[in-house]
Protein backbone atom coordinates (compact mmCIF):
# COMPACT_ATOMS: atom_id res chain seq x y z
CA UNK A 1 1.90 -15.43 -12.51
CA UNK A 2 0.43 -12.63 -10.40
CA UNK A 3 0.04 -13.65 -7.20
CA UNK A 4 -3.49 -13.41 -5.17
CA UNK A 5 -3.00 -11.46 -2.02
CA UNK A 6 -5.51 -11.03 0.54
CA UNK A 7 -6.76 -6.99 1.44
CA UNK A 8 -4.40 -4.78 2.53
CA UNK A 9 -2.45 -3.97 4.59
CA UNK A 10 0.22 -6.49 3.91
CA UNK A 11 4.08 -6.05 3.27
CA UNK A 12 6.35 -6.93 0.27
CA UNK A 13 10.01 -7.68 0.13
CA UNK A 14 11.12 -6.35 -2.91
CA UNK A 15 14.46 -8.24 -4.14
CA UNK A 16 16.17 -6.41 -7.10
CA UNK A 17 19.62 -8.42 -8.27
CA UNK A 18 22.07 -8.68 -10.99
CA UNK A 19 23.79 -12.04 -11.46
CA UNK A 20 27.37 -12.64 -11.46
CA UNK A 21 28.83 -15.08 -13.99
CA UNK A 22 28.41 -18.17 -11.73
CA UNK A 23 25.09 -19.80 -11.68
CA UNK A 24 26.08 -23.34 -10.63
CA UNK A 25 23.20 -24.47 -8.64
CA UNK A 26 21.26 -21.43 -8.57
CA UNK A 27 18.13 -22.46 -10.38
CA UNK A 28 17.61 -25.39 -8.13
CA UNK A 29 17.92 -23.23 -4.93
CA UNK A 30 15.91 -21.03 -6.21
CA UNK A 31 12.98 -23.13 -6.71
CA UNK A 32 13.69 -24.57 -3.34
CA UNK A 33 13.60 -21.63 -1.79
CA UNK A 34 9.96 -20.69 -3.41
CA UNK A 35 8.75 -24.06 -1.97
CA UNK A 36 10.33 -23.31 1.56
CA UNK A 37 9.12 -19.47 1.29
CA UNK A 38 5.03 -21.19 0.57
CA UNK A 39 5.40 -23.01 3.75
CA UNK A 40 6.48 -20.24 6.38
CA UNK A 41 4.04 -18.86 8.47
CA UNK A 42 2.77 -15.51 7.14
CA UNK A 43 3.61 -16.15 3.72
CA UNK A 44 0.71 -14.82 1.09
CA UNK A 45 2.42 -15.38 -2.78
CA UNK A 46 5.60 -15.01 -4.88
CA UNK A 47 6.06 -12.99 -8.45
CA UNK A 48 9.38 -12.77 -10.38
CA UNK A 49 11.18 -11.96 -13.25
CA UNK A 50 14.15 -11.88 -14.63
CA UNK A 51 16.08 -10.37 -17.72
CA UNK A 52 18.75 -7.85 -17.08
CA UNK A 53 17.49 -7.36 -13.54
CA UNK A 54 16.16 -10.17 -11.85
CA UNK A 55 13.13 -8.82 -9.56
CA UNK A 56 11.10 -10.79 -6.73
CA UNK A 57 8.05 -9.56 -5.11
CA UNK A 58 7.38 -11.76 -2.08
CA UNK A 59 4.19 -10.73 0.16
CA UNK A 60 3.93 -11.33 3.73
CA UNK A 61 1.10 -10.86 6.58
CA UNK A 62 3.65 -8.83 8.66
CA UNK A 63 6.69 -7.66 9.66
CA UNK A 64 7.40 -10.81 11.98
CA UNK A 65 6.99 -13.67 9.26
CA UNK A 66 9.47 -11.82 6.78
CA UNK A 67 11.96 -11.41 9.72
CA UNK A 68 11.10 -15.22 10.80
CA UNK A 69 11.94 -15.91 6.66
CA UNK A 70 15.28 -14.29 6.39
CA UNK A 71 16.37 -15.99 9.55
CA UNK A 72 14.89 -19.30 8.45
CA UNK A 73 17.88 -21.78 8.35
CA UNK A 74 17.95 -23.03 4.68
CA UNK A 75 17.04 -19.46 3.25
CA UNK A 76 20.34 -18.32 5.41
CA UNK A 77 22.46 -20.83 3.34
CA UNK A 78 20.98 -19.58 -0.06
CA UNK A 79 22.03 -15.71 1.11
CA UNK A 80 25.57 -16.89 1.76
CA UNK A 81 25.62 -18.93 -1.49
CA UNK A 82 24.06 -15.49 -3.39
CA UNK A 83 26.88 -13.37 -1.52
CA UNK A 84 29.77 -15.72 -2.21
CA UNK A 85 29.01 -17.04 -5.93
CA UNK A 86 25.19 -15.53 -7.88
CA UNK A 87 24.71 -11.89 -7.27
CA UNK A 88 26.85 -9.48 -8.58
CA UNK A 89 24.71 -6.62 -7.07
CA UNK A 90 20.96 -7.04 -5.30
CA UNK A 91 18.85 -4.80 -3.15
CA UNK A 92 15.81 -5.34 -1.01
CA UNK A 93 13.24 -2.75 -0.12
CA UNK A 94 10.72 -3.79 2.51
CA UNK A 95 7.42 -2.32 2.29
CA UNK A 96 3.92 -1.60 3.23
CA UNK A 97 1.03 -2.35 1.18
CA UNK A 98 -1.74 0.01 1.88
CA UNK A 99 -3.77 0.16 -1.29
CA UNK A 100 -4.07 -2.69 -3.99
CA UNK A 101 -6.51 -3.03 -7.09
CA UNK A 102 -6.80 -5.36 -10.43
CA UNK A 103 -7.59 -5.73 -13.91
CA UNK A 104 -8.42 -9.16 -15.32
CA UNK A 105 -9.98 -9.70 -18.89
């Protein structure tokens, strides 16, 4: 689902990741961690996908409420759990939205 984000300017956290063999318990936290991410402050919608390369758009008000996200204790524990046992590789790329614009049938 695309999600609906107010008018720019707002950020994005881009996650890009490859998974390791181990995905005990990942799917769960991963849910969890979309219904933690919806109730933090600052928090505007969610998109992801995932084949080869898993990829997460999250979109935030500012620059405070991602920094209050990654620090947020339960989101902290699912890092360390993608560090120690899901990701074989990941990025994230932090960025500005300046410009948006849509197509809908």
């Amino acid at each position: 689902m695309i999600a609906k984000t107010p008018l720019p300017p707002y950020y994005a956290v881009i996650f890009s990741s490859t998974m390791s063999d181990n995905h005990d318990g990942y799917s769960e936290m991963a849910d969890l961690m979309v219904k933690l991410a919806e109730q933090q402050d600052g928090f505007l919608g969610i998109e992801s996908a995932r084949d080869e390369i898993g990829i997460t758009v999250s979109y935030w008000k500012d620059l405070e409420s991602i920094k209050n996200w990654k620090m947020q204790s339960d989101h902290k524990i699912a890092q360390k759990n993608g560090n120690s046992d899901w990701y074989a590789r990941y990025k994230v790329r932090i960025s500005k939205v300046e410009r948006d614009y849509e197509f809908e049938r």
